[in-house]
C-alpha atoms as a PDB file:
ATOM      1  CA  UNK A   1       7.327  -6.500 -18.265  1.00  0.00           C
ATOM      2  CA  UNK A   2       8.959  -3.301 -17.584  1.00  0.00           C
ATOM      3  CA  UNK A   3       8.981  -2.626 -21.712  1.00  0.00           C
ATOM      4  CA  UNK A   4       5.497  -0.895 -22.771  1.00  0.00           C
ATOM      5  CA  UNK A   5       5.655  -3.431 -26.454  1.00  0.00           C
ATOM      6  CA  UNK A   6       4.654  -6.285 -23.521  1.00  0.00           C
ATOM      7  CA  UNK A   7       1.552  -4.485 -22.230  1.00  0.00           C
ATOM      8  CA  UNK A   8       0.274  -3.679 -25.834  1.00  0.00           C
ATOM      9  CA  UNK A   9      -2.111  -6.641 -25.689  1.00  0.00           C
ATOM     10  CA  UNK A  10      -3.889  -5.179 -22.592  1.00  0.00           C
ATOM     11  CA  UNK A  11      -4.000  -1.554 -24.186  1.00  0.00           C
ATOM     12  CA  UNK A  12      -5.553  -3.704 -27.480  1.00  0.00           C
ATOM     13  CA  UNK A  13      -8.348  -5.577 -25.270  1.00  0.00           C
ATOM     14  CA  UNK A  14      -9.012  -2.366 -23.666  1.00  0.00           C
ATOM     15  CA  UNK A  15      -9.311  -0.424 -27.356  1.00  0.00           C
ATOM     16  CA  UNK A  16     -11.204  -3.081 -28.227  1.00  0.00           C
ATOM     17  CA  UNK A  17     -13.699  -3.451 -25.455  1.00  0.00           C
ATOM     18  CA  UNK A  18     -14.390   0.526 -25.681  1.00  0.00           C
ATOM     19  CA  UNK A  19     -15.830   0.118 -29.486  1.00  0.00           C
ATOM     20  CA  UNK A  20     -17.980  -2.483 -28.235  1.00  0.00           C
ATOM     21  CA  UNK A  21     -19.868   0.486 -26.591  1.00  0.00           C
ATOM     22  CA  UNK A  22     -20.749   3.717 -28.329  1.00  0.00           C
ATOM     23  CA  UNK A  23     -20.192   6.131 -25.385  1.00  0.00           C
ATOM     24  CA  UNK A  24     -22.289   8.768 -27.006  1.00  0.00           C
ATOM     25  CA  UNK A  25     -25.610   6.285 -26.904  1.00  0.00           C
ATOM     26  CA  UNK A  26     -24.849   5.904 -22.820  1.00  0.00           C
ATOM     27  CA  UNK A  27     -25.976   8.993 -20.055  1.00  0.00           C
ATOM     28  CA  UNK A  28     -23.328  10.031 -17.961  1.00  0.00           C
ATOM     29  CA  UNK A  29     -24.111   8.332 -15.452  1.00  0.00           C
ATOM     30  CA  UNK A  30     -23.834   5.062 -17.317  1.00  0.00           C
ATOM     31  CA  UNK A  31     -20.675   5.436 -18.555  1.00  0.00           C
ATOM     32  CA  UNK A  32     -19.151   6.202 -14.773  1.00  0.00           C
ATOM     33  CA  UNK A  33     -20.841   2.755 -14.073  1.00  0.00           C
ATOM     34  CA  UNK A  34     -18.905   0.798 -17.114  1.00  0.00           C
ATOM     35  CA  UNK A  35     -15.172   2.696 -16.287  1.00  0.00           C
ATOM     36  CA  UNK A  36     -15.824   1.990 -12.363  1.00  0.00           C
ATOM     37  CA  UNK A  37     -17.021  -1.726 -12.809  1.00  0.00           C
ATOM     38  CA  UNK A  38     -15.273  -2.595 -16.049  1.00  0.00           C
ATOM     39  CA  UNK A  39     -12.496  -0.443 -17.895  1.00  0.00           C
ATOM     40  CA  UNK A  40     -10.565  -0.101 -14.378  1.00  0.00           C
ATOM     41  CA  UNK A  41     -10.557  -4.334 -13.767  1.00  0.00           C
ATOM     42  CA  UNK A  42      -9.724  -5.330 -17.279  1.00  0.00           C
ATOM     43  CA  UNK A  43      -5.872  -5.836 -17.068  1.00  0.00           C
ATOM     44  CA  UNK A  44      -6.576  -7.062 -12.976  1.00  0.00           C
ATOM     45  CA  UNK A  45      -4.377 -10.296 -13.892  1.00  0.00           C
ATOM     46  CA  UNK A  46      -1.105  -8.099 -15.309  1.00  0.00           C
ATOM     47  CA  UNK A  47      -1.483  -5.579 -12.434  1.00  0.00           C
ATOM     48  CA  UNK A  48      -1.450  -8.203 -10.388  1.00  0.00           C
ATOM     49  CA  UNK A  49       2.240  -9.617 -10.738  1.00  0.00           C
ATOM     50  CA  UNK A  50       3.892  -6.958 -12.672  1.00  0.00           C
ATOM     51  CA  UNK A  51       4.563  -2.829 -12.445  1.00  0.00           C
ATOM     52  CA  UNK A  52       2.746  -1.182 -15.272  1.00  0.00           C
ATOM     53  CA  UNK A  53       4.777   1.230 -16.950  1.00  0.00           C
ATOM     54  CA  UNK A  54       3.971   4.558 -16.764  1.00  0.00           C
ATOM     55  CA  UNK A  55       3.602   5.180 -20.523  1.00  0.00           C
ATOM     56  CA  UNK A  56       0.862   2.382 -20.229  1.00  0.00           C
ATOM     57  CA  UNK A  57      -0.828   3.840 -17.411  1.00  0.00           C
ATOM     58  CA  UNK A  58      -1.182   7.058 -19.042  1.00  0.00           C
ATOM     59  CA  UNK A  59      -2.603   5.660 -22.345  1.00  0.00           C
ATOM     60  CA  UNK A  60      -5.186   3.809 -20.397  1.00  0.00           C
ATOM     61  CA  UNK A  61      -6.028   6.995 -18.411  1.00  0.00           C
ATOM     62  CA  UNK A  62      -6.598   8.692 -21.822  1.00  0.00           C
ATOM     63  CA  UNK A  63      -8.555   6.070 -23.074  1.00  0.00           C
ATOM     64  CA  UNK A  64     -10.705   5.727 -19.890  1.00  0.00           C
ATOM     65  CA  UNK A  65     -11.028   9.694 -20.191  1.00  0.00           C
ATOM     66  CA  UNK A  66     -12.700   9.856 -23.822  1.00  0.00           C
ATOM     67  CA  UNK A  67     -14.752   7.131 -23.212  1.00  0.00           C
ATOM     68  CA  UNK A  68     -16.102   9.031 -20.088  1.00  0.00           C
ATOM     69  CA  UNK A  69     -16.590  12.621 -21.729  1.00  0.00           C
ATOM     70  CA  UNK A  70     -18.113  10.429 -24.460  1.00  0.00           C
ATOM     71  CA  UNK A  71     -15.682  11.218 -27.256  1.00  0.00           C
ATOM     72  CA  UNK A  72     -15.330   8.010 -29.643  1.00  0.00           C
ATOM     73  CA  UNK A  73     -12.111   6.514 -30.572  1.00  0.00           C
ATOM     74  CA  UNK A  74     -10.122   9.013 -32.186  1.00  0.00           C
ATOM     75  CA  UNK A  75     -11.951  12.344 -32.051  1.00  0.00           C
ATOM     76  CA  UNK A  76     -10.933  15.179 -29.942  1.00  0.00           C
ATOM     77  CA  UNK A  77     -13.501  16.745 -27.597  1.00  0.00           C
ATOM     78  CA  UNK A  78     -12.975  18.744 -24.720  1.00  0.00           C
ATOM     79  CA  UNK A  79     -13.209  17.603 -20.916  1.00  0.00           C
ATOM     80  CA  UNK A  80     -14.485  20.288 -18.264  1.00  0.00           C
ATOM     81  CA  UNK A  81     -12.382  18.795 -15.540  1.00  0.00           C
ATOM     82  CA  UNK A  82      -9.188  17.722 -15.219  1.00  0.00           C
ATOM     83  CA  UNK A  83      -9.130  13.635 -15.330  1.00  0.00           C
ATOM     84  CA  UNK A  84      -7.159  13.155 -12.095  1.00  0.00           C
ATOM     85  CA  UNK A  85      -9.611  15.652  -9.952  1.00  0.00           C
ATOM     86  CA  UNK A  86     -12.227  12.645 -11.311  1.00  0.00           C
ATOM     87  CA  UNK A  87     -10.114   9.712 -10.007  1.00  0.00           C
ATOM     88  CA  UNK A  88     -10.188  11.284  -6.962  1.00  0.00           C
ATOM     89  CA  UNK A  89     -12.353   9.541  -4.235  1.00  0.00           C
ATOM     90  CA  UNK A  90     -16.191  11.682  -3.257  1.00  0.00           C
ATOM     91  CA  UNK A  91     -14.592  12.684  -0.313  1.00  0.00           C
ATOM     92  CA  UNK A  92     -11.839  14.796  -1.876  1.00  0.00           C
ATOM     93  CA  UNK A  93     -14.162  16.243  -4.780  1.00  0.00           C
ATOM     94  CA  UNK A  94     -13.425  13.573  -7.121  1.00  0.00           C
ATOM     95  CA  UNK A  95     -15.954  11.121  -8.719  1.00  0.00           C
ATOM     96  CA  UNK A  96     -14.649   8.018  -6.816  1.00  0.00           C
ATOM     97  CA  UNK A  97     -13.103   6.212 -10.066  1.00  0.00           C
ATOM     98  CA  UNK A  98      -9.816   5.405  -8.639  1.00  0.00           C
ATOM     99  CA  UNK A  99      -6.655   5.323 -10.905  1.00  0.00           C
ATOM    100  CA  UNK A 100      -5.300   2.080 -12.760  1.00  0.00           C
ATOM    101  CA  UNK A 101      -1.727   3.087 -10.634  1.00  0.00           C
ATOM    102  CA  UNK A 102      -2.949   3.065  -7.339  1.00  0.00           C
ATOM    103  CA  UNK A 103      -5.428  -0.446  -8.372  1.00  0.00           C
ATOM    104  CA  UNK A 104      -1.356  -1.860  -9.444  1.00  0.00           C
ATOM    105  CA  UNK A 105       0.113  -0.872  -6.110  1.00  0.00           C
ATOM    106  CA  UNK A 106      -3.090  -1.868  -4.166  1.00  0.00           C
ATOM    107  CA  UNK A 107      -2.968  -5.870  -5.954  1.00  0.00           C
ATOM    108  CA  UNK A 108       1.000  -6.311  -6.308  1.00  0.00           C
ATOM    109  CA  UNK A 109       1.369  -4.834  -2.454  1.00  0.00           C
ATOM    110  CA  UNK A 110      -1.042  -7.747  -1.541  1.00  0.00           C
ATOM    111  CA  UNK A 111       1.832  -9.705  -2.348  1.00  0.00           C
ATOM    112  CA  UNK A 112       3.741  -8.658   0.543  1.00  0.00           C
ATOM    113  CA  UNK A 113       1.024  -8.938   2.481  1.00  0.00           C
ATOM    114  CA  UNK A 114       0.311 -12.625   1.986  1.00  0.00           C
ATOM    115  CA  UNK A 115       4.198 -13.042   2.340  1.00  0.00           C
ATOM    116  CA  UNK A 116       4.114 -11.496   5.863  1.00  0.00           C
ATOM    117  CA  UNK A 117       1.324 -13.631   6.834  1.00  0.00           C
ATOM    118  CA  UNK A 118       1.991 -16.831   4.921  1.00  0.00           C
ATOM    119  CA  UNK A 119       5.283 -17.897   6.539  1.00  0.00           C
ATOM    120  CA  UNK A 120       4.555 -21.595   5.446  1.00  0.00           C
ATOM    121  CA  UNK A 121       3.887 -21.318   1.751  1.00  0.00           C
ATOM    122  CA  UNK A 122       6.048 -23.352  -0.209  1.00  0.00           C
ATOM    123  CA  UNK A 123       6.653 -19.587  -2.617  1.00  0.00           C
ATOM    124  CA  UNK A 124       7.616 -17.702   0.338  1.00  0.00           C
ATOM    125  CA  UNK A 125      10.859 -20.261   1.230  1.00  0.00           C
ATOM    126  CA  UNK A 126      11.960 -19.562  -2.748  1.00  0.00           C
ATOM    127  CA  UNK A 127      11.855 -16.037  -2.224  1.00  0.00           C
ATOM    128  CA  UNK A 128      13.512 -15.622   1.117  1.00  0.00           C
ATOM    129  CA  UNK A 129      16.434 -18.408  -0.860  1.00  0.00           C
ATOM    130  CA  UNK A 130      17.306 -15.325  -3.167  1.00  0.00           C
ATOM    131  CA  UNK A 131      16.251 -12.297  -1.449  1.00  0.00           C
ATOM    132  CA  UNK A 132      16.751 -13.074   2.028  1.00  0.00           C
ATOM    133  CA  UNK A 133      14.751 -13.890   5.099  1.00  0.00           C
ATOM    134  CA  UNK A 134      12.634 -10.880   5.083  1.00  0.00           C
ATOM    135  CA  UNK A 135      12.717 -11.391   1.343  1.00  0.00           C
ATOM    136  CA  UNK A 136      14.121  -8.088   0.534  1.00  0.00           C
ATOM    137  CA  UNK A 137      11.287  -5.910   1.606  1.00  0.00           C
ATOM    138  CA  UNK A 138      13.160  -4.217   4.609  1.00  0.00           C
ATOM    139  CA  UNK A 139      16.020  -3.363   2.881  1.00  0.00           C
ATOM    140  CA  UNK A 140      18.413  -6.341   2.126  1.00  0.00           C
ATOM    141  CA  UNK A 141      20.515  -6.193  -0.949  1.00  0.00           C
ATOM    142  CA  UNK A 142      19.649  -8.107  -3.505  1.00  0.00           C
ATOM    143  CA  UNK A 143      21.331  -9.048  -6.975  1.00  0.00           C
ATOM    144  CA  UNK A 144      21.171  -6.326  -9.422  1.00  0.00           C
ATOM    145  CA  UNK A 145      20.596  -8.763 -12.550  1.00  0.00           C
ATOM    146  CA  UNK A 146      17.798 -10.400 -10.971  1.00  0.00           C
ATOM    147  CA  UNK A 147      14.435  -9.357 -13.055  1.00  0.00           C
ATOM    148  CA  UNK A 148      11.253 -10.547 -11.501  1.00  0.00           C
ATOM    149  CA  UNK A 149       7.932  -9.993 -10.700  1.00  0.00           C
ATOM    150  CA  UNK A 150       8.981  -9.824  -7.132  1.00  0.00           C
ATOM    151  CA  UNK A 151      12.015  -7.293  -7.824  1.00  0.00           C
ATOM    152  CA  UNK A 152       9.530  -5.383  -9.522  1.00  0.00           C
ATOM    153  CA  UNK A 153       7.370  -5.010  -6.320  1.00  0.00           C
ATOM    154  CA  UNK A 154      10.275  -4.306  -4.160  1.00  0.00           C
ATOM    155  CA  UNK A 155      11.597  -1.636  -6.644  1.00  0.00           C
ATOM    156  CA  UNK A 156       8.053  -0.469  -6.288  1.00  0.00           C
ATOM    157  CA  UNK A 157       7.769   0.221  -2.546  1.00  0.00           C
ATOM    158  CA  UNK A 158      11.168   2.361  -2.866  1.00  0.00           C
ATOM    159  CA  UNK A 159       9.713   4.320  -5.133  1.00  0.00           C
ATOM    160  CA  UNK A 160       6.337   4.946  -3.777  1.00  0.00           C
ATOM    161  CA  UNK A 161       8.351   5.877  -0.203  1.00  0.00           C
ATOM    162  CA  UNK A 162      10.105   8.154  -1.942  1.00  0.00           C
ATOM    163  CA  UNK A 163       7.003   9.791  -2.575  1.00  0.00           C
ATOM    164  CA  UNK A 164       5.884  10.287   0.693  1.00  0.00           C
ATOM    165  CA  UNK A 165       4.144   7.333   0.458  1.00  0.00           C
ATOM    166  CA  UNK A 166       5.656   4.434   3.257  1.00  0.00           C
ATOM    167  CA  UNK A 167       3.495   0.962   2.898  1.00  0.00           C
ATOM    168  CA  UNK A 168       5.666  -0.951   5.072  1.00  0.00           C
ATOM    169  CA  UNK A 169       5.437   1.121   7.845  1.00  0.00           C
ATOM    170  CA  UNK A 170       1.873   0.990   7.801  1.00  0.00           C
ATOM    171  CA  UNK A 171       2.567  -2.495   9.044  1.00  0.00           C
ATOM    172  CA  UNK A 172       2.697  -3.447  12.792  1.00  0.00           C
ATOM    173  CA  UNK A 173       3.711  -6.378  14.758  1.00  0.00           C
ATOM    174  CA  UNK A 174       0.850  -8.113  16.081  1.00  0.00           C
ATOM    175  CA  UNK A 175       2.227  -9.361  19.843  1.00  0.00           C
ATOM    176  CA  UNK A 176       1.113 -12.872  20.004  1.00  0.00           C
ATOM    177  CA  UNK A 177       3.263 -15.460  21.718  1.00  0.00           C
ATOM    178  CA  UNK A 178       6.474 -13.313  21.272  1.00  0.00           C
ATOM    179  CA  UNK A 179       8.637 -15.861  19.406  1.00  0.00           C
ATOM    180  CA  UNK A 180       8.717 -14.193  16.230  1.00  0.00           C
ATOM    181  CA  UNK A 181       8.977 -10.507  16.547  1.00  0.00           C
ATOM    182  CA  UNK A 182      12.733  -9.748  17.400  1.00  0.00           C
ATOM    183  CA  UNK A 183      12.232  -7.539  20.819  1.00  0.00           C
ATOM    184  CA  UNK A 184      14.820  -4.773  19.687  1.00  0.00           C
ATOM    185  CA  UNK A 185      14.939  -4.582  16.060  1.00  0.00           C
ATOM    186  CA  UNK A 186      10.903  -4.864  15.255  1.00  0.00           C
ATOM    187  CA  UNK A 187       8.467  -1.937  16.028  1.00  0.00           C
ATOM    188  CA  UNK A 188       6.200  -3.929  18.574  1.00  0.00           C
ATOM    189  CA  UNK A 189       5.370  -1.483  20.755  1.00  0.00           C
ATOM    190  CA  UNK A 190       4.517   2.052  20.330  1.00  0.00           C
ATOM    191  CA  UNK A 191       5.805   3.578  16.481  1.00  0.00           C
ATOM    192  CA  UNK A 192       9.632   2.969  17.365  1.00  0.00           C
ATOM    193  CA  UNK A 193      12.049   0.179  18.031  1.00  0.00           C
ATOM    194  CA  UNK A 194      13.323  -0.584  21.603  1.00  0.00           C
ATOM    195  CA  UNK A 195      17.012  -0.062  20.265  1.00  0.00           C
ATOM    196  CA  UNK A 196      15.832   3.709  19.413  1.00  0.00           C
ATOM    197  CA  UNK A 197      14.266   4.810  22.484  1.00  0.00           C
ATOM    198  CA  UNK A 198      17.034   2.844  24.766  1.00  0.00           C
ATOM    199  CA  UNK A 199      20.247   2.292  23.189  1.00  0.00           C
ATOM    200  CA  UNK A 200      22.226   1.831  26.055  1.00  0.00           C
ATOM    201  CA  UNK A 201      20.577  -0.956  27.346  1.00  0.00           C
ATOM    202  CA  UNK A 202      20.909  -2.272  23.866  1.00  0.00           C
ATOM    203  CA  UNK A 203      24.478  -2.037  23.452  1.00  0.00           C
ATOM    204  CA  UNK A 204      24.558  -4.029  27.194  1.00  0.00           C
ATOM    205  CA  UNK A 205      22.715  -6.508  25.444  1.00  0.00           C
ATOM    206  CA  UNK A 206      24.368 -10.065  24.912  1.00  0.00           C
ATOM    207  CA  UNK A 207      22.036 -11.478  23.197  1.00  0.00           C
ATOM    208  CA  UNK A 208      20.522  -8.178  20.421  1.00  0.00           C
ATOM    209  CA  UNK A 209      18.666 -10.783  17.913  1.00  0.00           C
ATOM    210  CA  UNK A 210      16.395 -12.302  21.066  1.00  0.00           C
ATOM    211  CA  UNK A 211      12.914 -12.237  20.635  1.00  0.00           C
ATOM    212  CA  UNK A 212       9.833 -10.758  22.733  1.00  0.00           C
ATOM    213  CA  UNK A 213       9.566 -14.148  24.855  1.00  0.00           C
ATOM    214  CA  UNK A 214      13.330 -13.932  25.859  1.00  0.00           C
ATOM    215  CA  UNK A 215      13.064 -10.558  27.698  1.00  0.00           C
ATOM    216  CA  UNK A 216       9.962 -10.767  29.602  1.00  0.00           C
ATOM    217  CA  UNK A 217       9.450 -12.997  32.626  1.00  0.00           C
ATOM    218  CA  UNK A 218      10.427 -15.151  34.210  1.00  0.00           C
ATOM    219  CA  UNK A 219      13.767 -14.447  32.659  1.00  0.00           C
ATOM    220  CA  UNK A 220      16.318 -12.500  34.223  1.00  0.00           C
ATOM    221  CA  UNK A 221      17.915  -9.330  33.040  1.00  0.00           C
ATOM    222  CA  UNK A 222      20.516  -9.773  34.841  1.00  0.00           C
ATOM    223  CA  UNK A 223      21.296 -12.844  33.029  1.00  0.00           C
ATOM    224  CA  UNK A 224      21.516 -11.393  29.560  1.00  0.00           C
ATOM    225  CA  UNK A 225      23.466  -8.538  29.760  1.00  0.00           C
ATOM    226  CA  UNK A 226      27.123  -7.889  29.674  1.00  0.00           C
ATOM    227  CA  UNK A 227      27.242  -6.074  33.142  1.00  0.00           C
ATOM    228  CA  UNK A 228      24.824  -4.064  35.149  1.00  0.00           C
ATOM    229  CA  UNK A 229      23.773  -0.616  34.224  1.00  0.00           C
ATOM    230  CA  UNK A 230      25.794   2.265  35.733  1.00  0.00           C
ATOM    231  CA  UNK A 231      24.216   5.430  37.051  1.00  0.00           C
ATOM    232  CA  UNK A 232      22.789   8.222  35.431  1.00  0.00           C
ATOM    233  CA  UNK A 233      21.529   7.617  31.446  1.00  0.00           C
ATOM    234  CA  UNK A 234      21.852   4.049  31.370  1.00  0.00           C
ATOM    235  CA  UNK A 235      20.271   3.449  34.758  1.00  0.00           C
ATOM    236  CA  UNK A 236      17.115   5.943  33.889  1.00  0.00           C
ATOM    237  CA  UNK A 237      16.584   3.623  30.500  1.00  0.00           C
ATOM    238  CA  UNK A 238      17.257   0.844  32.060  1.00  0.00           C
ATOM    239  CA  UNK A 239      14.370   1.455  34.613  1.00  0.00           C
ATOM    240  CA  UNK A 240      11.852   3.044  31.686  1.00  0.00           C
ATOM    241  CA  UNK A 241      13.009   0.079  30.019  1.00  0.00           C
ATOM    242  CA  UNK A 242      11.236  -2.313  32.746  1.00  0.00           C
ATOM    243  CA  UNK A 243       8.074   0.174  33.505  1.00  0.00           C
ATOM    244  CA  UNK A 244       8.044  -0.342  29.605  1.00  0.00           C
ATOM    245  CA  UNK A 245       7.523  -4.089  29.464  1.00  0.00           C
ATOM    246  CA  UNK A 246       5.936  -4.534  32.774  1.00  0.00           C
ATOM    247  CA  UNK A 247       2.545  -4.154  31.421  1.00  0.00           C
ATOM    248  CA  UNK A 248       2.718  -6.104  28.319  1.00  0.00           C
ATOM    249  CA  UNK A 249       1.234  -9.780  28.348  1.00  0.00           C
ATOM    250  CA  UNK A 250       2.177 -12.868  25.900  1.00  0.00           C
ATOM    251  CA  UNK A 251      -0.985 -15.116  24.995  1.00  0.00           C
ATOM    252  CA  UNK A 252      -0.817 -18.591  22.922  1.00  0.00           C
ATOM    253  CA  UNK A 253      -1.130 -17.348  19.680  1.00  0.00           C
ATOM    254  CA  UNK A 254       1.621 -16.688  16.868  1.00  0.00           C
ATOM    255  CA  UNK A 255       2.987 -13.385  16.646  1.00  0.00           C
ATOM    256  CA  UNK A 256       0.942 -11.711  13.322  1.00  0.00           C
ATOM    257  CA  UNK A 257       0.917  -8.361  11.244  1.00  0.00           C
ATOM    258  CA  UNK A 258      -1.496  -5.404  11.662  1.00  0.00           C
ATOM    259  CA  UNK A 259      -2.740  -3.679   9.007  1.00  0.00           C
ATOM    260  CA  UNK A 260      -2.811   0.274  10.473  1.00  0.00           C
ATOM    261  CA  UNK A 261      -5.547   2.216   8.613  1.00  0.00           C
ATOM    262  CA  UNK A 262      -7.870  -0.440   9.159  1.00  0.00           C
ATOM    263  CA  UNK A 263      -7.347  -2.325  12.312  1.00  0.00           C
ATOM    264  CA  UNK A 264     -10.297  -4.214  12.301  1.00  0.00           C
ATOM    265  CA  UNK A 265     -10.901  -5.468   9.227  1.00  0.00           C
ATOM    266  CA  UNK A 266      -7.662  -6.016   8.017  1.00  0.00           C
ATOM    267  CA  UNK A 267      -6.074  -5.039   4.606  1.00  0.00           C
ATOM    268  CA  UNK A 268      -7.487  -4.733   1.850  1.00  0.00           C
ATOM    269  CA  UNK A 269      -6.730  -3.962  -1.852  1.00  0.00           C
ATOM    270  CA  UNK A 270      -9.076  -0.804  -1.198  1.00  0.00           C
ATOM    271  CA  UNK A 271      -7.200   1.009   1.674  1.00  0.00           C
ATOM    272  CA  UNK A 272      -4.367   0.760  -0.691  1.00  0.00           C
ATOM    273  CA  UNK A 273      -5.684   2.098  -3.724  1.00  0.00           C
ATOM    274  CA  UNK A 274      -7.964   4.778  -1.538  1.00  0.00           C
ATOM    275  CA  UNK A 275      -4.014   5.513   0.741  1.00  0.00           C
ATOM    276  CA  UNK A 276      -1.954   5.598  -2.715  1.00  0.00           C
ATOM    277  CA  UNK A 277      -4.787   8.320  -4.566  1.00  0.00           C
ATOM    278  CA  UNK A 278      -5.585  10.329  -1.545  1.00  0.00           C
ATOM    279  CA  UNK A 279      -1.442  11.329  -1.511  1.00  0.00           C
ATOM    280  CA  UNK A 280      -1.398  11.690  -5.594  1.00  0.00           C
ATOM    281  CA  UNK A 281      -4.570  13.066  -6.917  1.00  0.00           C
ATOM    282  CA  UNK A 282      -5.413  16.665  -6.590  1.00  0.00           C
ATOM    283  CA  UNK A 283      -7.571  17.614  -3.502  1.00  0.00           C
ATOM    284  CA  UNK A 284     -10.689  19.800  -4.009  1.00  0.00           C
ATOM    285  CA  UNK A 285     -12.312  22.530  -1.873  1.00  0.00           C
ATOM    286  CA  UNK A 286     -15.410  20.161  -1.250  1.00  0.00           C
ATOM    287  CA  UNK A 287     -16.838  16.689  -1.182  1.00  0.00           C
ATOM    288  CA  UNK A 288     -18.651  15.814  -4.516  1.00  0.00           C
ATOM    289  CA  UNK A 289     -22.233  16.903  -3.686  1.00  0.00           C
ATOM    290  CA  UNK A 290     -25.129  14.427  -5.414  1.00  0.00           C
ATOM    291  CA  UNK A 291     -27.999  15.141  -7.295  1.00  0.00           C
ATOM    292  CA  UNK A 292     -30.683  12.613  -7.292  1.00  0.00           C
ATOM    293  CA  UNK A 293     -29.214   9.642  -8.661  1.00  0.00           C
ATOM    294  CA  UNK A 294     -26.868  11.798 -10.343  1.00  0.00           C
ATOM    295  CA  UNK A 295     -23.646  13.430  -9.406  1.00  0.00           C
ATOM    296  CA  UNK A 296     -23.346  17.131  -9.875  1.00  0.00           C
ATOM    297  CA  UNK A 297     -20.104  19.322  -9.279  1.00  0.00           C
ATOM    298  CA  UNK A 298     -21.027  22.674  -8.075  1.00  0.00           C
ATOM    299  CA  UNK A 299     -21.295  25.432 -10.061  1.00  0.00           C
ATOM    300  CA  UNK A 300     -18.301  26.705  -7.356  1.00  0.00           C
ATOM    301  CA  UNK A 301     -15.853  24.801  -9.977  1.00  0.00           C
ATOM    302  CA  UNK A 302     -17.003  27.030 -13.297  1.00  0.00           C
ATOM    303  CA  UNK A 303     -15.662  23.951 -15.332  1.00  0.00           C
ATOM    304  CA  UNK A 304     -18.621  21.428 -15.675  1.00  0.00           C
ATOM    305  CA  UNK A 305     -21.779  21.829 -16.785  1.00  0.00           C
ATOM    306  CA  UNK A 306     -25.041  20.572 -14.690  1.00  0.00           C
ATOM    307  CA  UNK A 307     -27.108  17.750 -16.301  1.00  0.00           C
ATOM    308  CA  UNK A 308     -30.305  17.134 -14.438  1.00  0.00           C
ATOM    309  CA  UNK A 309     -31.600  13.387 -15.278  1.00  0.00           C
END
């Protein structure tokens, strides 16, 4: 799906579903209610297992932009404000649309998501048989001439994190029982991995694949590692090492995954989309201010006109 001739039957139901409507016949108002609760879900099911070209995403943008400043399929009319300040959430002076990218990371990332949490699913054991245990998403090598929707979504991450843009750190170990999370190599505690803050007791290590359970009482440390640790650096870590863990308790459930920018309730297609288009789209001076039931830019911008309803 990475050609744009195999998205042209989304780009035709979305032509088509725009002449349905003549945007000229609907206020404002109306037509931010149609591109909000229809145009941006129509191709949902493609977004949802493959990486939309961008190309496509652009011609979808443009189409979602004349409908909006109420210019009919093929004319030409001028737009007041740039399209992307639009997409851009209330908060950051936008209109709160959202863009049809950041709606593709938001559903194909919930992929990786489910495959974090799902460790039992009879798709995840297929896709840790050709990419791996950790099914490729933390950096395993993987067979160039393999073309899939889940390649797709792992070529995906790479690029967004070369953007700035790091989804997979954004996701914590959850310290349950402690027989999942690997106690050096995972980020359980704190925003770094025990081998980084205390590689000397690392390297002392026997046993440097063990997991949480292994290292915390009742077992020994002087059990699992090669000899004892000397004076100076390797006897300070080893004894920040131990203040480290002494505090941290085990409890009967599975180890899990945290979702960071919303702890509590979890993750959600719409921290994505709102995390992908708050580091892309432009950022304005303000917050959209409202008028009545209608949004109004300030006059501040000198690029839109007021409409009072």
């Amino acid at each position: 799906m990475s050609r744009c001739n195999n998205w042209e039957a989304v780009v035709t139901k979305f032509t088509s579903k725009l002449s349905l409507w003549k945007a000229r016949l609907l206020s404002v108002g109306g037509r931010l209610s149609l591109i909000k609760s229809v145009l941006g879900n129509l191709p949902t099911y493609f977004m949802s297992l493959y990486y939309m070209p961008a190309a496509i995403r652009s011609k979808l943008e443009s189409l979602r932009q004349n409908f909006f400043i109420g210019s009919e399929l093929g004319d030409r009319k001028m737009a007041w404000v740039s399209w992307n300040t639009c997409l851009a959430s209330k908060e950051l002076g936008g209109l709160g649309i959202g863009s049809i990218h950041a709606l593709n990371v938001g559903l194909l990332f919930k992929w990786i998501w489910r495959f974090l949490h799902n460790q039992s699913d009879l798709w995840i054991s297929v896709i840790k048989g050709i990419y791996g245990c950790s099914g490729g998403i933390f950096g395993e090598n993987f067979a160039r001439s393999c073309h899939s929707p889940w390649s797709g979504i792992l070529s995906m991450i790479k690029k967004l994190k070369h953007k700035g843009i790091d989804l997979m750190a954004l996701c914590k170990r959850k310290l349950g029982n402690g027989e999942s999370i690997l106690f050096w190599e995972d980020v359980w505690w704190g925003n770094q991995t025990l081998k980084s803050l205390y590689p000397r007791i690392h390297m002392l290590d026997s046993h440097k694949d063990c997991c949480v359970a292994h290292r915390l009482p009742p077992h020994e440390w002087n059990t699992v590692l090669r000899r004892d640790p000397r004076g100076g650096i390797e006897a300070s870590q080893f004894n920040e090492l131990r203040l480290h863990i002494e505090s941290v308790v085990l409890n009967s459930n599975p180890d899990s995954w945290s979702w960071t920018p919303n702890i509590h309730k979890g993750f959600t297609v719409a921290s994505v989309r709102l995390l992908v288009d708050s580091h892309l789209l432009p950022v304005g001076p303000h917050a959209t201010r409202w008028n009545r039931s209608f949004f109004r830019y300030d006059n501040y911008l000198a690029k839109i006109y007021s409409k009072l309803m």
